[in-house]
C-alpha atoms as a PDB file:
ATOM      1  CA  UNK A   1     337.724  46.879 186.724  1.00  0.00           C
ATOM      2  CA  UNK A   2     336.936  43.033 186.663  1.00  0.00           C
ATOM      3  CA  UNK A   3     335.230  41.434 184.457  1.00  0.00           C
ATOM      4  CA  UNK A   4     334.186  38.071 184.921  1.00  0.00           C
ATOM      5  CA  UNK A   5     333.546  35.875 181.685  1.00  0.00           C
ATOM      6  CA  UNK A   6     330.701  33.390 181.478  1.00  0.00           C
ATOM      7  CA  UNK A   7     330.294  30.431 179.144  1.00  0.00           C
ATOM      8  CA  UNK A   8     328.616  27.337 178.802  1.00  0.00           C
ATOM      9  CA  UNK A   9     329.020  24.774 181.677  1.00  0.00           C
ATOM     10  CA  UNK A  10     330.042  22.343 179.203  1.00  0.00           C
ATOM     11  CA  UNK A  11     332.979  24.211 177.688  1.00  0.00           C
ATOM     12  CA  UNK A  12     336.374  23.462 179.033  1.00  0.00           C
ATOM     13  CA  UNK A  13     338.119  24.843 175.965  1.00  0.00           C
ATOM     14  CA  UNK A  14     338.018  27.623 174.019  1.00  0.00           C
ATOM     15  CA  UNK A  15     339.597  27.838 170.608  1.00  0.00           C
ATOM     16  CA  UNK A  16     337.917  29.939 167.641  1.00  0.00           C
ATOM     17  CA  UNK A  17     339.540  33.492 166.168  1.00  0.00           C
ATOM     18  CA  UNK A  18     335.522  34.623 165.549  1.00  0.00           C
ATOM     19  CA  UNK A  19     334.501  32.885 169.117  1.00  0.00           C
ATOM     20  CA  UNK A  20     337.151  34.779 171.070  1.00  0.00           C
ATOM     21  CA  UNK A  21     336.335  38.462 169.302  1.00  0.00           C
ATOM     22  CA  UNK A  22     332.096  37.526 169.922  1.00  0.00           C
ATOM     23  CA  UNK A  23     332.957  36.504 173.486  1.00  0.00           C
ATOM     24  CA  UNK A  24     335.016  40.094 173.797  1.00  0.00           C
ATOM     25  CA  UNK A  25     332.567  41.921 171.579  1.00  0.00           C
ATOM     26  CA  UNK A  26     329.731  40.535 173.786  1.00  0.00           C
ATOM     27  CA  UNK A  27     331.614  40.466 177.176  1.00  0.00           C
ATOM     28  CA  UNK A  28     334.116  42.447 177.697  1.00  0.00           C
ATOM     29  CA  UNK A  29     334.274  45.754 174.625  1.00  0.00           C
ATOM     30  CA  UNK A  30     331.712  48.081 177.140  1.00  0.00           C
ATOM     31  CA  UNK A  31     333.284  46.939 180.308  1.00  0.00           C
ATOM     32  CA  UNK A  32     337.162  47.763 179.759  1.00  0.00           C
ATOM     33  CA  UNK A  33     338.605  51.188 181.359  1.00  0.00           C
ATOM     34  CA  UNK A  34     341.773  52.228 179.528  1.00  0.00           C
ATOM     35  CA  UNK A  35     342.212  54.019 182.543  1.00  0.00           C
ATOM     36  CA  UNK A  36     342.987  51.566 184.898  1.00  0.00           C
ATOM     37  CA  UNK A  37     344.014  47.677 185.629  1.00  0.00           C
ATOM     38  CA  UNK A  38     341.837  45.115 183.894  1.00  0.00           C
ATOM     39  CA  UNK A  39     340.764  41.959 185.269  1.00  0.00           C
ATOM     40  CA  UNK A  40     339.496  39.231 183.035  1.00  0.00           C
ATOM     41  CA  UNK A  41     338.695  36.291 184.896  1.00  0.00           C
ATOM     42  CA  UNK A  42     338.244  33.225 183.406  1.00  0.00           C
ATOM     43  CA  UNK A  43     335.801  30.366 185.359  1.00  0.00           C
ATOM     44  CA  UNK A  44     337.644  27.648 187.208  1.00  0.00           C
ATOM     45  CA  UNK A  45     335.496  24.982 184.320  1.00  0.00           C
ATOM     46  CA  UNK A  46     337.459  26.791 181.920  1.00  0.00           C
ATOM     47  CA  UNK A  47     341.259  24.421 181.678  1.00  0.00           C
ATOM     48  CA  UNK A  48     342.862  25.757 178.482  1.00  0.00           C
ATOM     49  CA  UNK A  49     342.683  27.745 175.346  1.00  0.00           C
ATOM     50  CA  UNK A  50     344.011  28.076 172.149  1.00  0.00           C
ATOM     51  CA  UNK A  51     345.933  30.808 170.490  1.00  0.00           C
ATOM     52  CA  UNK A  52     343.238  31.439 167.706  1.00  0.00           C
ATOM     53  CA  UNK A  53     340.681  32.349 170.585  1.00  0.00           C
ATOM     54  CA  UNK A  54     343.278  34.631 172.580  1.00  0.00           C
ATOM     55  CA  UNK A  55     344.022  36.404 168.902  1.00  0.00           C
ATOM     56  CA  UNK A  56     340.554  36.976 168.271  1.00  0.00           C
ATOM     57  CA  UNK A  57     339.580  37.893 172.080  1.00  0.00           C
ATOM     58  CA  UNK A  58     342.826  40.160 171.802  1.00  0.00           C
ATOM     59  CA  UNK A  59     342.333  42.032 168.258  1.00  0.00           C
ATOM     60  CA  UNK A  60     339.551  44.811 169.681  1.00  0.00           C
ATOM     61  CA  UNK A  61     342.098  45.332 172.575  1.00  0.00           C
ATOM     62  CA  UNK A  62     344.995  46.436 169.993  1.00  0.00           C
ATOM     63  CA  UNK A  63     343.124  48.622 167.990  1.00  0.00           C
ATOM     64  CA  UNK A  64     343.349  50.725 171.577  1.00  0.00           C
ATOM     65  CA  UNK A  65     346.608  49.716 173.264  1.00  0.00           C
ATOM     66  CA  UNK A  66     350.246  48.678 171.539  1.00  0.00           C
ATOM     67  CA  UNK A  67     350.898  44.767 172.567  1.00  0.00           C
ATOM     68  CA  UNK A  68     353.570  45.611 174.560  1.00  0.00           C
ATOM     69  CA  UNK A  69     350.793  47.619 176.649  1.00  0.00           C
ATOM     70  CA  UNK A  70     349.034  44.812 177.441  1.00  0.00           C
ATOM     71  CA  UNK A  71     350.449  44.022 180.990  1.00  0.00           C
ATOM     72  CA  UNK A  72     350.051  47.451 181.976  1.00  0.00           C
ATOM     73  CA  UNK A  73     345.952  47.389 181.306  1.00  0.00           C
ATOM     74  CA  UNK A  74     345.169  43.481 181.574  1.00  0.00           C
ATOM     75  CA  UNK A  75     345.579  41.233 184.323  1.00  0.00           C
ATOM     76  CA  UNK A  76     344.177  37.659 183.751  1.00  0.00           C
ATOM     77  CA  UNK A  77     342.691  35.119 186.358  1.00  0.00           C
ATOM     78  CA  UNK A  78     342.128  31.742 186.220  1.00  0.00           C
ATOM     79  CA  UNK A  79     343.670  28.368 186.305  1.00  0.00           C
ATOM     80  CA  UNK A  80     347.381  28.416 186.107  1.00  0.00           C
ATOM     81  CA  UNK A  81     347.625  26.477 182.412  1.00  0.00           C
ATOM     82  CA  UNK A  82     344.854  29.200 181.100  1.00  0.00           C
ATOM     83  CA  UNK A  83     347.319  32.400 182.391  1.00  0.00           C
ATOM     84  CA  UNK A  84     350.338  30.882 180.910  1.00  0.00           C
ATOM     85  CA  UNK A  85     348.978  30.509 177.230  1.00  0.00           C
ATOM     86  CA  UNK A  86     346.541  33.725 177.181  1.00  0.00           C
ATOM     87  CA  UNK A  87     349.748  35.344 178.171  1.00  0.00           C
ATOM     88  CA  UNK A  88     352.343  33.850 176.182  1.00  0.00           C
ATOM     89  CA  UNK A  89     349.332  34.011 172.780  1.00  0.00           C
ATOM     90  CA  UNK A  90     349.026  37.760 173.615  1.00  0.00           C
ATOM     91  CA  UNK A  91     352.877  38.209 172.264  1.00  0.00           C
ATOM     92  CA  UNK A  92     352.709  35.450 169.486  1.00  0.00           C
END
């Protein structure tokens, strides 16, 4: 499954515990398949996020999977910088 996020042309960082669970609440809760791989693709406008956003975006995930299940169900696209901190926030 991929799932493509969308978000203001303007925004080139997210940061936010309550924006990342709306944008997951909104985007991404009726879309994931605990079944299969996950993609969440993030836009190429997007260049970096912070770990309150990733926590919040995260926190509906983990009332599903354990953390260390997160690789197995979740891939994430994007630019380079984005992938390294979504993935290294996911274990914080």
């Amino acid at each position: 499954m991929k799932i493509m996020l969308s978000f203001n042309k303007t925004l080139t960082r997210l940061a936010g515990n309550s924006f990342g669970r709306e944008v997951y609440d909104i985007q991404v809760k009726d879309n994931i398949n605990f079944k299969e791989m996950n993609i969440i693709e993030f836009p190429k406008e997007i260049e970096d996020i912070a770990i309150s956003f990733v926590q919040g975006f995260t926190q509906g995930i983990f009332e599903n999977i354990n953390k260390d299940e997160f690789s197995k169900f979740f891939t994430i696209k994007g630019n380079q910088k984005v992938i390294d901190k979504f993935n290294r926030s996911v274990y914080f």
